[in-house]
PDB file of N, CA and C in Angstrom:
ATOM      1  N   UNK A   1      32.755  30.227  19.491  1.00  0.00           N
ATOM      2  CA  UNK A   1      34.138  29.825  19.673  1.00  0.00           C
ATOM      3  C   UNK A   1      34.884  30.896  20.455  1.00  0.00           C
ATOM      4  N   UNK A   2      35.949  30.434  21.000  1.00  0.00           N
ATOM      5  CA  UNK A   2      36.948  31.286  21.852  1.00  0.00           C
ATOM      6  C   UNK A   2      38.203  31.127  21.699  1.00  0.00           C
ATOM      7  N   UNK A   3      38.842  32.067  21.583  1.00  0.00           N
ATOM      8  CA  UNK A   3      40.619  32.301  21.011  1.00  0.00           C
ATOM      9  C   UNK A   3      41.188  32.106  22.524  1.00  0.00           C
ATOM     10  N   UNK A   4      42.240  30.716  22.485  1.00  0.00           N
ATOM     11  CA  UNK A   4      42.886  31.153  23.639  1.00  0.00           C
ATOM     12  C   UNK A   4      43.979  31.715  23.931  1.00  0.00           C
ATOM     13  N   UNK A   5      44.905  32.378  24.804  1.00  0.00           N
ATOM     14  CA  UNK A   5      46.464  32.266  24.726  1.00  0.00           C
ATOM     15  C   UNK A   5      47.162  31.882  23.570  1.00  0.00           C
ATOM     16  N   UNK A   6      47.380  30.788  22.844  1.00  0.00           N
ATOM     17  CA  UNK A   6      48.160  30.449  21.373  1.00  0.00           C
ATOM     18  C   UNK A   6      47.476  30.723  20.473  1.00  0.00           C
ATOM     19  N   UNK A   7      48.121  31.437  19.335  1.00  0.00           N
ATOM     20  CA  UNK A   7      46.993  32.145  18.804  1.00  0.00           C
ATOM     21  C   UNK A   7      46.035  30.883  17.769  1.00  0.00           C
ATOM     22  N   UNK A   8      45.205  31.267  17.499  1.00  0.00           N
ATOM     23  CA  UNK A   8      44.017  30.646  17.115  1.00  0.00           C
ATOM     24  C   UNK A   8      43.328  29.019  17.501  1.00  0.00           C
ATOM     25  N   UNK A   9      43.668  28.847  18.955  1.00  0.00           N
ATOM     26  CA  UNK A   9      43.402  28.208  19.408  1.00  0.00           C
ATOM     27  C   UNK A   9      41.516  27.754  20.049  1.00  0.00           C
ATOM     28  N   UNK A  10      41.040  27.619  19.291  1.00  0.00           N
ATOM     29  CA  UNK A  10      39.201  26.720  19.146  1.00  0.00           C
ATOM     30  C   UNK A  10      38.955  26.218  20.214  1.00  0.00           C
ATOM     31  N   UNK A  11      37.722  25.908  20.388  1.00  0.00           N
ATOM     32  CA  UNK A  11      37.432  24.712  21.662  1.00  0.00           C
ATOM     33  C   UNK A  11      36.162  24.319  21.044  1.00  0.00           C
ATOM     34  N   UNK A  12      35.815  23.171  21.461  1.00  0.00           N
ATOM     35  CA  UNK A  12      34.331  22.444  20.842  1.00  0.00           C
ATOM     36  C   UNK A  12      33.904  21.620  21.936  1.00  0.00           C
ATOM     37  N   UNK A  13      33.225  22.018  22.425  1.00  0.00           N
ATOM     38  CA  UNK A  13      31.974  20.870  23.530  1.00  0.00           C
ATOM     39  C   UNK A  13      31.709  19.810  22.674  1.00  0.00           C
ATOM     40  N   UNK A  14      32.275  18.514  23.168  1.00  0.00           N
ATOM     41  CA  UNK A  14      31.415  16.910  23.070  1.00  0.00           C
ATOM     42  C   UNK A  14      31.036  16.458  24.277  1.00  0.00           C
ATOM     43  N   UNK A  15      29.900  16.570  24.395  1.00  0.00           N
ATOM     44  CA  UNK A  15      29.450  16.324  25.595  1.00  0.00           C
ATOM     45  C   UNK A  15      30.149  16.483  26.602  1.00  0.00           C
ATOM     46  N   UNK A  16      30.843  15.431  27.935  1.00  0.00           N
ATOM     47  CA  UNK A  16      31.454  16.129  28.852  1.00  0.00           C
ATOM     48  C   UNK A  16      33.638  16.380  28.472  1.00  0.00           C
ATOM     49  N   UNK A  17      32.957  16.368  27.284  1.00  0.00           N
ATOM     50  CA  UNK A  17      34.474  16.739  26.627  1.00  0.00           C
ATOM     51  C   UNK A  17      34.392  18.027  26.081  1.00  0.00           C
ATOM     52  N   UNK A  18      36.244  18.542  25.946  1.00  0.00           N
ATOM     53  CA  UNK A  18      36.575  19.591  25.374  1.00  0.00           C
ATOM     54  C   UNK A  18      37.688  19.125  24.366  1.00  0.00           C
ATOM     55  N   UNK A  19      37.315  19.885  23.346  1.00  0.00           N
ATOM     56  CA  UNK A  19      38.619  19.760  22.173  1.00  0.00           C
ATOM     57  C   UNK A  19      39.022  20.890  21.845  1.00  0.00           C
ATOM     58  N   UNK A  20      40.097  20.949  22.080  1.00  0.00           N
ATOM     59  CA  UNK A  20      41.299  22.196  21.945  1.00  0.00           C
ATOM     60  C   UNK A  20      41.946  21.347  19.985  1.00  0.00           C
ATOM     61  N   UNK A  21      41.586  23.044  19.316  1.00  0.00           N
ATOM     62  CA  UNK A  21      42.240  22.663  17.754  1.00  0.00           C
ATOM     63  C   UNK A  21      42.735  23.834  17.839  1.00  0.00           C
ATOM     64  N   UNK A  22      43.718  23.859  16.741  1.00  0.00           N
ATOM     65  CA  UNK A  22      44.336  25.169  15.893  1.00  0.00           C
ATOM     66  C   UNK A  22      43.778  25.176  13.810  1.00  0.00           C
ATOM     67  N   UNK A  23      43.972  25.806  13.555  1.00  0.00           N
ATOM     68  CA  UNK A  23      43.715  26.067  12.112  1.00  0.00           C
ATOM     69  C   UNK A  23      44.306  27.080  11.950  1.00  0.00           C
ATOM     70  N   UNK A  24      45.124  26.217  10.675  1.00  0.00           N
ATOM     71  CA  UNK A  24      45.922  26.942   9.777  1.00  0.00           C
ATOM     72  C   UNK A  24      45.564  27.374   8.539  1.00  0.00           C
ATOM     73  N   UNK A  25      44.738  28.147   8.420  1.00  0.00           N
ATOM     74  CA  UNK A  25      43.793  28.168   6.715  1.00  0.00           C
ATOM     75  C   UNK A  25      44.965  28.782   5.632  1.00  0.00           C
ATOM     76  N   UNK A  26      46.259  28.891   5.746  1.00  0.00           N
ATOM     77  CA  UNK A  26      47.275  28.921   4.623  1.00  0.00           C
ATOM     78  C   UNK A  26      47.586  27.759   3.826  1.00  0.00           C
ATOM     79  N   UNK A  27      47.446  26.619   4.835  1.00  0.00           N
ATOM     80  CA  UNK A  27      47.836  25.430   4.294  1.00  0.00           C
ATOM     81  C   UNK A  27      46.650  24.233   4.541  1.00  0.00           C
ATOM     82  N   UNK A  28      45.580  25.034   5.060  1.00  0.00           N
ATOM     83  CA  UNK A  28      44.226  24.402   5.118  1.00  0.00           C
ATOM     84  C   UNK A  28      44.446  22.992   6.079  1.00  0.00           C
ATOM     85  N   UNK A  29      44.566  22.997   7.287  1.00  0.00           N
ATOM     86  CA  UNK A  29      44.959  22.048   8.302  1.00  0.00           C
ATOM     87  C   UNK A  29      44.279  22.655   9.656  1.00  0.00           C
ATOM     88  N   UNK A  30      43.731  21.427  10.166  1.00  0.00           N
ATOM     89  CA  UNK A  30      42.730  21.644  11.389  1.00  0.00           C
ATOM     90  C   UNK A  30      43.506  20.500  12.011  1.00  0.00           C
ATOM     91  N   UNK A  31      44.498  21.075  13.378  1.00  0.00           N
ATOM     92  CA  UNK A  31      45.256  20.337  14.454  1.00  0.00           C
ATOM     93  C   UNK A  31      44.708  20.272  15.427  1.00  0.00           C
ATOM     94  N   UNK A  32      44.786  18.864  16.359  1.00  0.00           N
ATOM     95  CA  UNK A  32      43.810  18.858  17.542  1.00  0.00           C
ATOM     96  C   UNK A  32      44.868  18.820  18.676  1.00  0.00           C
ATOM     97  N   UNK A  33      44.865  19.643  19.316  1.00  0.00           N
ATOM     98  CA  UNK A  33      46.166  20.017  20.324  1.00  0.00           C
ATOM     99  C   UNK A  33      46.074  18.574  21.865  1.00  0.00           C
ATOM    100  N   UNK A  34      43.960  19.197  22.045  1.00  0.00           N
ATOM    101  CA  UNK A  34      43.942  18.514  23.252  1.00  0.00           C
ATOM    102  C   UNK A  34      42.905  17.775  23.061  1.00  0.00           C
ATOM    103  N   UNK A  35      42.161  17.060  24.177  1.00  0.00           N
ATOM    104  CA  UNK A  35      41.027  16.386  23.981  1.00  0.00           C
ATOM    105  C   UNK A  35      40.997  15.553  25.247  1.00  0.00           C
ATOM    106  N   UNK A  36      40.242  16.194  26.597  1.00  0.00           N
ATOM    107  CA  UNK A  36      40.149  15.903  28.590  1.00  0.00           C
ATOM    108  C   UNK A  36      38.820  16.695  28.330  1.00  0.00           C
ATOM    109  N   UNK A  37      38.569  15.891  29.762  1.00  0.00           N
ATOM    110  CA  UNK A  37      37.756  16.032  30.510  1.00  0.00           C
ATOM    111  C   UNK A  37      37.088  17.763  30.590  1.00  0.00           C
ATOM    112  N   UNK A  38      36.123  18.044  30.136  1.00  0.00           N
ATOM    113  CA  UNK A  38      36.015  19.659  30.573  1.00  0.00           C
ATOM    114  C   UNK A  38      36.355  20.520  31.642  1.00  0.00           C
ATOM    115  N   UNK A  39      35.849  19.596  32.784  1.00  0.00           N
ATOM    116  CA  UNK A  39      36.985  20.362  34.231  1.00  0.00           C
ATOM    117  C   UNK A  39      37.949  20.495  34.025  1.00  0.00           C
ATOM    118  N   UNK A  40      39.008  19.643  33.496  1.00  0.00           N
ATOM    119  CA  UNK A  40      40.398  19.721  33.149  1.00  0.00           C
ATOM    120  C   UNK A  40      41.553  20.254  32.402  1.00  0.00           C
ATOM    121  N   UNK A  41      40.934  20.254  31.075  1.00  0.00           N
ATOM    122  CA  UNK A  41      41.485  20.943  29.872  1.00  0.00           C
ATOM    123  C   UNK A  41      41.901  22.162  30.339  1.00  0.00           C
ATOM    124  N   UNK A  42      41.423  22.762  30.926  1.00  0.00           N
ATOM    125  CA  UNK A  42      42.039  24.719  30.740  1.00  0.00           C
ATOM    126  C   UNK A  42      43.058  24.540  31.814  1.00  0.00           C
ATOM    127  N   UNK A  43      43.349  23.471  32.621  1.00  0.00           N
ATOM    128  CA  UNK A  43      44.883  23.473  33.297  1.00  0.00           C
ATOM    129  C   UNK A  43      45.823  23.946  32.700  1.00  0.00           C
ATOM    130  N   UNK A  44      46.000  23.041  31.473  1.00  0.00           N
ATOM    131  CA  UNK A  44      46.794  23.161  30.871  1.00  0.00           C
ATOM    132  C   UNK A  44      47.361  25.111  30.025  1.00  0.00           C
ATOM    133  N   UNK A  45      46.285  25.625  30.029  1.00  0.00           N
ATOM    134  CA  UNK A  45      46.305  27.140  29.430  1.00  0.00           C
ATOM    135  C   UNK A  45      46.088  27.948  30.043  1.00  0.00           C
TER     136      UNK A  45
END
């Protein structure tokens, strides 16, 4: 895994996808920010 810019920001390979999450383990919550194309996603960051 890799921390991006916001802090604790994840990424997970699905095949030719990327999923951008955050986790909050205070309140035990896994947020899915993004979810493009792998070329694409890191535009955004």
């Amino acid at each position: 895994m890799q921390t991006y810019k916001i802090s604790n920001l994840f990424r997970l390979r699905v095949g030719d996808y990327r999923i951008l999450y955050t986790i909050d383990e205070i309140v035990k919550i896994i947020s899915i920010e993004n979810i493009d194309n792998r070329g694409d996603i890191y535009k955004r960051y």
